[in-house]
N, C-alpha and C. Protein backbone atom coordinates (compact mmCIF):
# COMPACT_ATOMS: atom_id res chain seq x y z
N UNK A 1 -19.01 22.74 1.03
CA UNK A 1 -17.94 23.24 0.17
C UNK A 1 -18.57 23.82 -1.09
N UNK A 2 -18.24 24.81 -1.55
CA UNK A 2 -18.55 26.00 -2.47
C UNK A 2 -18.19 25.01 -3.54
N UNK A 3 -18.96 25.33 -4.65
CA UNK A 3 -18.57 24.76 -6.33
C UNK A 3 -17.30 25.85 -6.91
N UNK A 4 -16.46 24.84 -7.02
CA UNK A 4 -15.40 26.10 -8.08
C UNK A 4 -16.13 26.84 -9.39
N UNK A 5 -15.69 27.87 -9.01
CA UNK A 5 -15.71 28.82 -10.28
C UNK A 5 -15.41 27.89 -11.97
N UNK A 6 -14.04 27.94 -12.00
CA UNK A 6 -12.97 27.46 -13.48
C UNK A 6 -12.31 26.34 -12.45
N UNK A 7 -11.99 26.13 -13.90
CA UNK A 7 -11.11 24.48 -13.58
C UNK A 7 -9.72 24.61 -13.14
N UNK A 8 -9.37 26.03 -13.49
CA UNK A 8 -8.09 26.75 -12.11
C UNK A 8 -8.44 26.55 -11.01
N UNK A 9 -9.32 26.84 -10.75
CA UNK A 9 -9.94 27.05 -9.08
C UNK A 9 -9.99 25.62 -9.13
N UNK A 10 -10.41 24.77 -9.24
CA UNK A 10 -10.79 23.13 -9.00
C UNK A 10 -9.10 22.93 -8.97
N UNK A 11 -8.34 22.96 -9.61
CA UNK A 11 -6.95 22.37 -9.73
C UNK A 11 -6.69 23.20 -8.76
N UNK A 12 -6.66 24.26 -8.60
CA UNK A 12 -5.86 24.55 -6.64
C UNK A 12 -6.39 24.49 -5.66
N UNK A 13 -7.86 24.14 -5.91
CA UNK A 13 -8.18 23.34 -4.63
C UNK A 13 -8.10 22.34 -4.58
N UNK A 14 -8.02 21.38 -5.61
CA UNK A 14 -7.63 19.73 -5.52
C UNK A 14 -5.73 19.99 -4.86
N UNK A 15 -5.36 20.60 -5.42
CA UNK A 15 -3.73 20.72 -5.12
C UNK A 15 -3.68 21.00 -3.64
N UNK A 16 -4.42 22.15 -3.11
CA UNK A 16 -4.16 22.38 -1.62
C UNK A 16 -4.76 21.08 -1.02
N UNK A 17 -5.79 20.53 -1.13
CA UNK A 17 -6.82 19.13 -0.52
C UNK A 17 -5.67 18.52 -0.58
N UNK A 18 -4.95 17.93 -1.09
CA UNK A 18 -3.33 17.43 -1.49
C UNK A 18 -2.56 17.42 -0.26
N UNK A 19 -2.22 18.55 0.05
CA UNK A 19 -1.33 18.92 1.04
C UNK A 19 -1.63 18.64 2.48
N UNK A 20 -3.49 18.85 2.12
CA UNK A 20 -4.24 18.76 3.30
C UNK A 20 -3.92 17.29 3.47
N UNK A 21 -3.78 16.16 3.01
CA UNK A 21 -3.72 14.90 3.00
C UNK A 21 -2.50 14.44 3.50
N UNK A 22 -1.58 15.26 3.00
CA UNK A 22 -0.40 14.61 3.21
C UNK A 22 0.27 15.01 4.79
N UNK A 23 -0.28 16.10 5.25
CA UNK A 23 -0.20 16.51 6.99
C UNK A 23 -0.66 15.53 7.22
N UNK A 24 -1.95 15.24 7.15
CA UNK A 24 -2.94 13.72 7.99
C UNK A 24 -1.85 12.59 7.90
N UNK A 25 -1.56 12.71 6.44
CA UNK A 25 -0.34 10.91 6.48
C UNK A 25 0.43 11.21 7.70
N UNK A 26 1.05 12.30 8.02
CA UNK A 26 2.32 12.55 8.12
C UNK A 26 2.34 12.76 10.00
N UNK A 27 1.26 12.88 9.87
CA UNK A 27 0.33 12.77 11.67
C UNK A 27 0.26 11.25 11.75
N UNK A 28 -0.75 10.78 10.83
CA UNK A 28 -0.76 9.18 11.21
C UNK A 28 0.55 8.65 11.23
N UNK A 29 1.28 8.59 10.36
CA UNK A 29 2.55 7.76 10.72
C UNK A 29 3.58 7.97 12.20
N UNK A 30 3.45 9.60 12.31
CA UNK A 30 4.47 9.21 13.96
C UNK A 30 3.08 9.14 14.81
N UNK A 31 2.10 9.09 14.65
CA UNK A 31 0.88 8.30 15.82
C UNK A 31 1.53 6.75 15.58
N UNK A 32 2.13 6.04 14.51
CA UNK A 32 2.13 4.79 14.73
C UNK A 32 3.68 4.94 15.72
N UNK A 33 4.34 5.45 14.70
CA UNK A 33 5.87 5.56 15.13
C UNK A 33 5.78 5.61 16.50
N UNK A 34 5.07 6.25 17.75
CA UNK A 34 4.56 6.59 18.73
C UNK A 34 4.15 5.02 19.29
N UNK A 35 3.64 4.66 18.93
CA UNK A 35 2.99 3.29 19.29
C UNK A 35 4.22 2.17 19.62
N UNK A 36 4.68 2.11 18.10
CA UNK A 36 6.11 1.11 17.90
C UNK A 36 7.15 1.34 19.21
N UNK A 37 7.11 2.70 19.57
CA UNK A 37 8.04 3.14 20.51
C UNK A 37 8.35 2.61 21.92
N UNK A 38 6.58 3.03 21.99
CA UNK A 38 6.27 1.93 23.39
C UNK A 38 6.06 0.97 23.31
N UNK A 39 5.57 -0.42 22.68
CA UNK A 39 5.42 -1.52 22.29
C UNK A 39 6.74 -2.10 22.40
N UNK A 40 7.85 -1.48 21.72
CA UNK A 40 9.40 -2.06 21.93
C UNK A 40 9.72 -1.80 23.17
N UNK A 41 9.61 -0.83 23.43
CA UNK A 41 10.15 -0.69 24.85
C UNK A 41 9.23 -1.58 26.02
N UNK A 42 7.50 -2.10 26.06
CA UNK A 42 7.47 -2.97 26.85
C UNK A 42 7.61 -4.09 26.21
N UNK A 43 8.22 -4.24 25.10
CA UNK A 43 9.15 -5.78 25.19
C UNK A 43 10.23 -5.27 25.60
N UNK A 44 10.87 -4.63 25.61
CA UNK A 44 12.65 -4.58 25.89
C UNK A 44 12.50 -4.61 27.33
N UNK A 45 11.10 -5.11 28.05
CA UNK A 45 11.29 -5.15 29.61
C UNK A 45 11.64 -6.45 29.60
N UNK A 46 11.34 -6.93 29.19
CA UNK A 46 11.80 -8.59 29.04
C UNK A 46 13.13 -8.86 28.95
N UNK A 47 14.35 -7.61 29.18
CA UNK A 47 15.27 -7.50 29.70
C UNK A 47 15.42 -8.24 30.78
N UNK A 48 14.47 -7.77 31.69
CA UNK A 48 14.85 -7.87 33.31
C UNK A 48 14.85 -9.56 33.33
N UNK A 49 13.45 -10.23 32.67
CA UNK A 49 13.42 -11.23 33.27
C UNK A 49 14.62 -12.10 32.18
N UNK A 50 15.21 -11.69 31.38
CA UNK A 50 16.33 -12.55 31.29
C UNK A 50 17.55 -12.25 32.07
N UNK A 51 17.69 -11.39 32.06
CA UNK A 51 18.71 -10.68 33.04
C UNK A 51 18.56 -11.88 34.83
N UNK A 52 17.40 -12.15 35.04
CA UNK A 52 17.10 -13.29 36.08
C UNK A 52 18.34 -13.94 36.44
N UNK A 53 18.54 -14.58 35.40
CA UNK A 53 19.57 -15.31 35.67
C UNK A 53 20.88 -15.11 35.70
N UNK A 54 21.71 -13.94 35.37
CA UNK A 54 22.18 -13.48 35.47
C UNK A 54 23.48 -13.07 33.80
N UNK A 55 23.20 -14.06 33.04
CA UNK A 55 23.71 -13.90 32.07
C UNK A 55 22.31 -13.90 30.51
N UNK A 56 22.95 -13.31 30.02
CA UNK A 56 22.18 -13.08 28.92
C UNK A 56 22.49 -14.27 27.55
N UNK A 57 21.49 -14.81 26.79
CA UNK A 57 21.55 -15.59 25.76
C UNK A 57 22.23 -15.23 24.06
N UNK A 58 22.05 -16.11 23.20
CA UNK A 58 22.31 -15.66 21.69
C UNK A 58 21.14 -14.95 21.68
N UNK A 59 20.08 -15.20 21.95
CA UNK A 59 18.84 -15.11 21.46
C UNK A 59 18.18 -13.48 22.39
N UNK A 60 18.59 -13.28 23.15
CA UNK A 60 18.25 -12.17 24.02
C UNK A 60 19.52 -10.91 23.48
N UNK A 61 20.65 -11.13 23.39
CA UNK A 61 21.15 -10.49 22.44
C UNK A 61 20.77 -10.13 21.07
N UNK A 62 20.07 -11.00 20.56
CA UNK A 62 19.41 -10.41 19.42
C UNK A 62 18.44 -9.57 19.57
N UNK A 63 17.46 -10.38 20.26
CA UNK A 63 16.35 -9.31 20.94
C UNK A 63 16.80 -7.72 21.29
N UNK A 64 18.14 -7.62 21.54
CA UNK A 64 18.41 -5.98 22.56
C UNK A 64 18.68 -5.43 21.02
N UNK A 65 19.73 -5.95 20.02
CA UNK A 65 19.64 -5.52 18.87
C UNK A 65 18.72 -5.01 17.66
N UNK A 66 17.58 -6.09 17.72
CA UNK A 66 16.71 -6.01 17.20
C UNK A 66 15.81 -4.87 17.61
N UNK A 67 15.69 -4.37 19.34
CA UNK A 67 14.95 -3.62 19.81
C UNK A 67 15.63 -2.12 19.87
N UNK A 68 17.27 -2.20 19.68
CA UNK A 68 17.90 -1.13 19.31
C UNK A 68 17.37 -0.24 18.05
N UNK A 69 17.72 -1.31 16.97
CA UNK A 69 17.15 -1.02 16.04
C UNK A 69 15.75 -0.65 15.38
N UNK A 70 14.78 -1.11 16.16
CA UNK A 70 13.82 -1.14 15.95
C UNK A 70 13.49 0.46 16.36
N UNK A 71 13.82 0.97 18.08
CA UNK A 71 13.09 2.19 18.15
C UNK A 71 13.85 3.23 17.42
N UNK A 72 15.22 2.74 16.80
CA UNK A 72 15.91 4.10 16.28
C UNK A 72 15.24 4.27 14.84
N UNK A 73 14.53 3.28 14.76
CA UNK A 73 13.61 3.65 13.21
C UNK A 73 12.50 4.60 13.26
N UNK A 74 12.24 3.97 14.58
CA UNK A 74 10.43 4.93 14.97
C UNK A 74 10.93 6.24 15.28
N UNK A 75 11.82 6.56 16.09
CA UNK A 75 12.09 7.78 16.44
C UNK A 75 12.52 8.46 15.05
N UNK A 76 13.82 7.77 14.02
CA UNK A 76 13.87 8.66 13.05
C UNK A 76 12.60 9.36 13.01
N UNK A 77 11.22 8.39 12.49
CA UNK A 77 9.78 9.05 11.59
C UNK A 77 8.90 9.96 12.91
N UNK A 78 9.60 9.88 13.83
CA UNK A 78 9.37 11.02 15.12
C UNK A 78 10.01 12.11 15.04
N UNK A 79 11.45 11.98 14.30
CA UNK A 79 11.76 13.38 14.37
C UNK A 79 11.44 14.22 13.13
N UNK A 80 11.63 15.49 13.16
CA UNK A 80 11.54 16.87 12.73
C UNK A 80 12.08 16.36 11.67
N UNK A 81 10.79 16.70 10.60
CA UNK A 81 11.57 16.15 8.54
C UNK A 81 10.22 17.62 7.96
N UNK A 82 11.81 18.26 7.06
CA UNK A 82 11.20 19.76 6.38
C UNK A 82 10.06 18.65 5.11
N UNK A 83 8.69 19.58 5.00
CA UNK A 83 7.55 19.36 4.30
C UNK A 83 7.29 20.63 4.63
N UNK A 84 6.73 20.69 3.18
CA UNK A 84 6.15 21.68 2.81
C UNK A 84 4.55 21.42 3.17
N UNK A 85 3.59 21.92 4.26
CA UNK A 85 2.51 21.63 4.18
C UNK A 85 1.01 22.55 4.15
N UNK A 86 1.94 23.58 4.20
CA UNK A 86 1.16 25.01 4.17
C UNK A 86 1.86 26.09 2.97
N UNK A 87 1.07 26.40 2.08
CA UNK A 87 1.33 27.61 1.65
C UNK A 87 1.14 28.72 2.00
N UNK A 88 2.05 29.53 1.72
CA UNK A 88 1.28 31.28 2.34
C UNK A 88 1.19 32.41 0.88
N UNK A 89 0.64 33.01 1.36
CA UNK A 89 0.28 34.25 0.43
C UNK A 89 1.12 34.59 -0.30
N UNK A 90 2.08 35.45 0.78
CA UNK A 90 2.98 36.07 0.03
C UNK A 90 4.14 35.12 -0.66
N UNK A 91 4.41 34.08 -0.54
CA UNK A 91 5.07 33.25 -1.79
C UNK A 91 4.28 33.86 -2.70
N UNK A 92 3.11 33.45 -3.35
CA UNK A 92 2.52 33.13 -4.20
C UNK A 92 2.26 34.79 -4.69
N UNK A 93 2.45 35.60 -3.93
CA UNK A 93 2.11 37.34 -4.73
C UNK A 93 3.56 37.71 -5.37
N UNK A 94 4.59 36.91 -4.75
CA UNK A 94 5.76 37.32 -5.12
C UNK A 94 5.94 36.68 -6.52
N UNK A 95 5.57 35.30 -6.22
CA UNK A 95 5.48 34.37 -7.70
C UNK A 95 4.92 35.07 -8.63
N UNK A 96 3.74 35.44 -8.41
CA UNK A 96 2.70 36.24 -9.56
C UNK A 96 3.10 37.49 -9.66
N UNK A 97 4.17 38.11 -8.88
CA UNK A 97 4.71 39.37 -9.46
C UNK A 97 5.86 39.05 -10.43
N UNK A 98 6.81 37.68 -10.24
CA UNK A 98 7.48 37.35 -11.24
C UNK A 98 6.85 37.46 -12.70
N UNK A 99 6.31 36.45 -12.69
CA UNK A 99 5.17 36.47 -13.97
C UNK A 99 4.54 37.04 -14.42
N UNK A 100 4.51 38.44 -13.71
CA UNK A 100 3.61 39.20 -13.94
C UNK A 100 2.08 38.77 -14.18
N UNK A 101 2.06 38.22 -13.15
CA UNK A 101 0.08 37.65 -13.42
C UNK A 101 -0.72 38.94 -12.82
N UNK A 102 -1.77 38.61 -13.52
CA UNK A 102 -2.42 39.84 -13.33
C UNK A 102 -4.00 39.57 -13.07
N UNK A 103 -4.38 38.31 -13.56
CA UNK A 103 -6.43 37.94 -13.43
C UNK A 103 -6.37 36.82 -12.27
N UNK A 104 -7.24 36.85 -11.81
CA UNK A 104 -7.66 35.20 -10.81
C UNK A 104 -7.18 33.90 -11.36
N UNK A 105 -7.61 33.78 -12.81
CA UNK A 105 -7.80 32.45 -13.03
C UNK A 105 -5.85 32.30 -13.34
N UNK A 106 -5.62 32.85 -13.58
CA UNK A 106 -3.80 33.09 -13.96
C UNK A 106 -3.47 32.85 -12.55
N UNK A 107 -3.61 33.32 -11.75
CA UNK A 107 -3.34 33.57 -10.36
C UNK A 107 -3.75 31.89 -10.18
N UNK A 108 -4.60 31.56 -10.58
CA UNK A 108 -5.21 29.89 -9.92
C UNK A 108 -4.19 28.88 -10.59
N UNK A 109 -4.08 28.88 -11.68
CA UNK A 109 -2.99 28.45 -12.47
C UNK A 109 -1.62 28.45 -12.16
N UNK A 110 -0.79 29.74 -11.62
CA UNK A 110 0.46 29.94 -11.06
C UNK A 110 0.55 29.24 -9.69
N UNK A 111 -0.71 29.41 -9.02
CA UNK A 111 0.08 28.67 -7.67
C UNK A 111 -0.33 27.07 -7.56
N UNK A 112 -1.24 26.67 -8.57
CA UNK A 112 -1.52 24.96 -8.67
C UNK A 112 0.22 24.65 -9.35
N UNK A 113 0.45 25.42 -10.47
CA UNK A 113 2.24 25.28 -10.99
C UNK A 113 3.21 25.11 -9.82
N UNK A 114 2.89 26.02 -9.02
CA UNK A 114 4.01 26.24 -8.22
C UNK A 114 4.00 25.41 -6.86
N UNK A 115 2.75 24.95 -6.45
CA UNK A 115 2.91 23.84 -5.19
C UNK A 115 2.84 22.24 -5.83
N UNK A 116 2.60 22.26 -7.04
CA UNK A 116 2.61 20.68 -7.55
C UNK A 116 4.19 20.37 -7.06
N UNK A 117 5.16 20.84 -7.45
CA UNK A 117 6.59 20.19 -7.35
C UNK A 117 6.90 20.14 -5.83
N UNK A 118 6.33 20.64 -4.96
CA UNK A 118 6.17 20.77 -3.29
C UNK A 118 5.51 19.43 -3.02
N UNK A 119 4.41 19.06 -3.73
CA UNK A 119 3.59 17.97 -3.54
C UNK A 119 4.44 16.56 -3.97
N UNK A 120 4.99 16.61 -4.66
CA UNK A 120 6.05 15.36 -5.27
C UNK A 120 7.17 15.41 -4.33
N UNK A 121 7.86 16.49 -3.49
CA UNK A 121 8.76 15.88 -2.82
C UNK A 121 8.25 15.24 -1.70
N UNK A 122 7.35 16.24 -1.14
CA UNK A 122 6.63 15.61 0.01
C UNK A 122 6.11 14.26 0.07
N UNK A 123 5.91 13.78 -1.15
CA UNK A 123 5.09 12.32 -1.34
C UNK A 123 6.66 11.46 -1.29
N UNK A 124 7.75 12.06 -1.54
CA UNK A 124 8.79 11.13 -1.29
C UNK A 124 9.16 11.37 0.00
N UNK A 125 9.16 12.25 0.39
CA UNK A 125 9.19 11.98 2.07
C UNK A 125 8.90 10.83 3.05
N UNK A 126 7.18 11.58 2.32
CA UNK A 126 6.04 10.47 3.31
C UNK A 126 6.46 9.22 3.06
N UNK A 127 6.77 8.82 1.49
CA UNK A 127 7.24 7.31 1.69
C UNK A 127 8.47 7.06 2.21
N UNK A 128 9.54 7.64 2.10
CA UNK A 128 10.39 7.00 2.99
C UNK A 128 10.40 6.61 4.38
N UNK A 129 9.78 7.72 5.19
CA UNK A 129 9.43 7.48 6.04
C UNK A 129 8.25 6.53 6.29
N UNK A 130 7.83 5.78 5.51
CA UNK A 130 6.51 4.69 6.09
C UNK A 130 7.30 3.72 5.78
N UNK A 131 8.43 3.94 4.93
CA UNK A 131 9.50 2.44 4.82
C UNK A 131 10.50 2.31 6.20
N UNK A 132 10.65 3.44 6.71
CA UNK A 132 11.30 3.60 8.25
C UNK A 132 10.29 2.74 9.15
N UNK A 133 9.15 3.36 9.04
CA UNK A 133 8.04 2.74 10.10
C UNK A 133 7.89 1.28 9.58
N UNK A 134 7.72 0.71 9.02
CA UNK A 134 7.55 -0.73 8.15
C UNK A 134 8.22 -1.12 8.76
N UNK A 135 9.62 -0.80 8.23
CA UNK A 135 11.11 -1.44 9.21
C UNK A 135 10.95 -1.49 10.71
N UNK A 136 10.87 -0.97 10.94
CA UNK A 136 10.57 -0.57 12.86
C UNK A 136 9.40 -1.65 13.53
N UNK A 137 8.45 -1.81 12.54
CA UNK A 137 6.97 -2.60 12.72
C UNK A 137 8.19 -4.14 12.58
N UNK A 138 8.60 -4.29 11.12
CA UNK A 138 8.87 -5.46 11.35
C UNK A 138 9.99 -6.45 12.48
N UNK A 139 10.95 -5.29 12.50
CA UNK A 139 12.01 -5.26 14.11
C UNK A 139 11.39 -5.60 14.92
N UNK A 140 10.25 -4.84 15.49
CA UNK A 140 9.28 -5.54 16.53
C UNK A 140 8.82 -6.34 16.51
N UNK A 141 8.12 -7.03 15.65
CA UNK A 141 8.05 -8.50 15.88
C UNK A 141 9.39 -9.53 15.47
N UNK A 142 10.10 -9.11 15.05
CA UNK A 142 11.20 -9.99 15.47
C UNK A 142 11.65 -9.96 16.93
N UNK A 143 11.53 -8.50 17.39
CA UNK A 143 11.89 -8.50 18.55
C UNK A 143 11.37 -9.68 19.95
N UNK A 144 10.12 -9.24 19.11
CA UNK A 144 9.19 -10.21 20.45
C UNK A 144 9.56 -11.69 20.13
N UNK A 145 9.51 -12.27 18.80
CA UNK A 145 9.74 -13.57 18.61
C UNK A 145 10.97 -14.14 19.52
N UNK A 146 12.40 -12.78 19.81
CA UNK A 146 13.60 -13.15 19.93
C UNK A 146 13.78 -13.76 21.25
N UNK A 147 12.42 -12.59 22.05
CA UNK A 147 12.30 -12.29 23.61
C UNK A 147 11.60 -13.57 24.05
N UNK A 148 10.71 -14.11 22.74
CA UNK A 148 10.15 -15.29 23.40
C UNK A 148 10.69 -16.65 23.30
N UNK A 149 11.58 -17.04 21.73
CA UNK A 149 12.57 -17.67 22.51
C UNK A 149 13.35 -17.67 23.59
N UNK A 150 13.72 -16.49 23.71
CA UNK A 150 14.88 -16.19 25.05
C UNK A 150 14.53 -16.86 26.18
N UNK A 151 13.13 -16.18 26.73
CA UNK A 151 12.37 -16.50 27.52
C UNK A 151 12.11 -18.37 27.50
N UNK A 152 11.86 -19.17 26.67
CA UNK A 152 11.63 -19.96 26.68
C UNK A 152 12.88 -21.17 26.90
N UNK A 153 13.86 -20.69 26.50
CA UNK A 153 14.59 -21.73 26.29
C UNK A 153 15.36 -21.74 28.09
């Protein structure tokens, strides 16, 4: 990696590195969400073997609830949520034609201005959604706890 020029150039490349980070979060979390998905679902096989007997428990009812709930969390942080994670050019020529910018380092300055407030929603995104996945993580092990009473009693 090239040494920045000015400390414009360092602030929009720290700002884009930013963005670059927050795709990776935003990959890792439905890789987990992904995980949680199937993990609930081979506990929610533990359906069948309560189902054995032909009626279902308090406790296996919770379990189907708990496992309801659980994958509709993971899937929320699976589905399609607007982030901003790429900038393009022409935003940023249109921006700097507002402003009339006219040198590089102005130019480095206008678009570190203009994707910082992109970077703050996105960081509220990402967290809500890892409080979705949290939730979903912790459903699942309730789930299993529910399945293994069930199972046991």
């Amino acid at each position: 990696m090239a040494m920045a020029d000015s400390i414009e150039q360092l602030s929009f490349e720290l700002t884009t590195a930013a963005l670059a980070e927050q795709e990776r979060a935003l990959a890792r979390l439905k890789t987990c969400a992904g995980t949680v998905v199937g993990t609930a679902s081979i506990a929610g096989s533990f359906l069948g073997a309560s189902m054995s007997n032909g009626s279902l428990d308090p406790w296996a009812i919770l379990a189907l609830v708990s496992f309801a709930l659980c994958f509709g969390c993971a899937v929320w942080v699976l589905l399609p949520h607007y982030l901003v994670l790429a900038v393009g050019g022409q935003e940023l020529l249109a921006d700097s034609d507002s402003r009339e910018v006219r040198d590089v380092t102005e130019a480095y300055r206008a678009a570190a201005r203009w994707i910082e407030p992109l970077l703050q929603v996105n960081r509220e995104k990402v967290a809500r959604l890892s409080g979705w996945l949290t939730l979903s993580s912790a459903l699942l092990g309730v789930e299993v706890v529910l399945w293994t009473v069930s199972l046991t009693d």
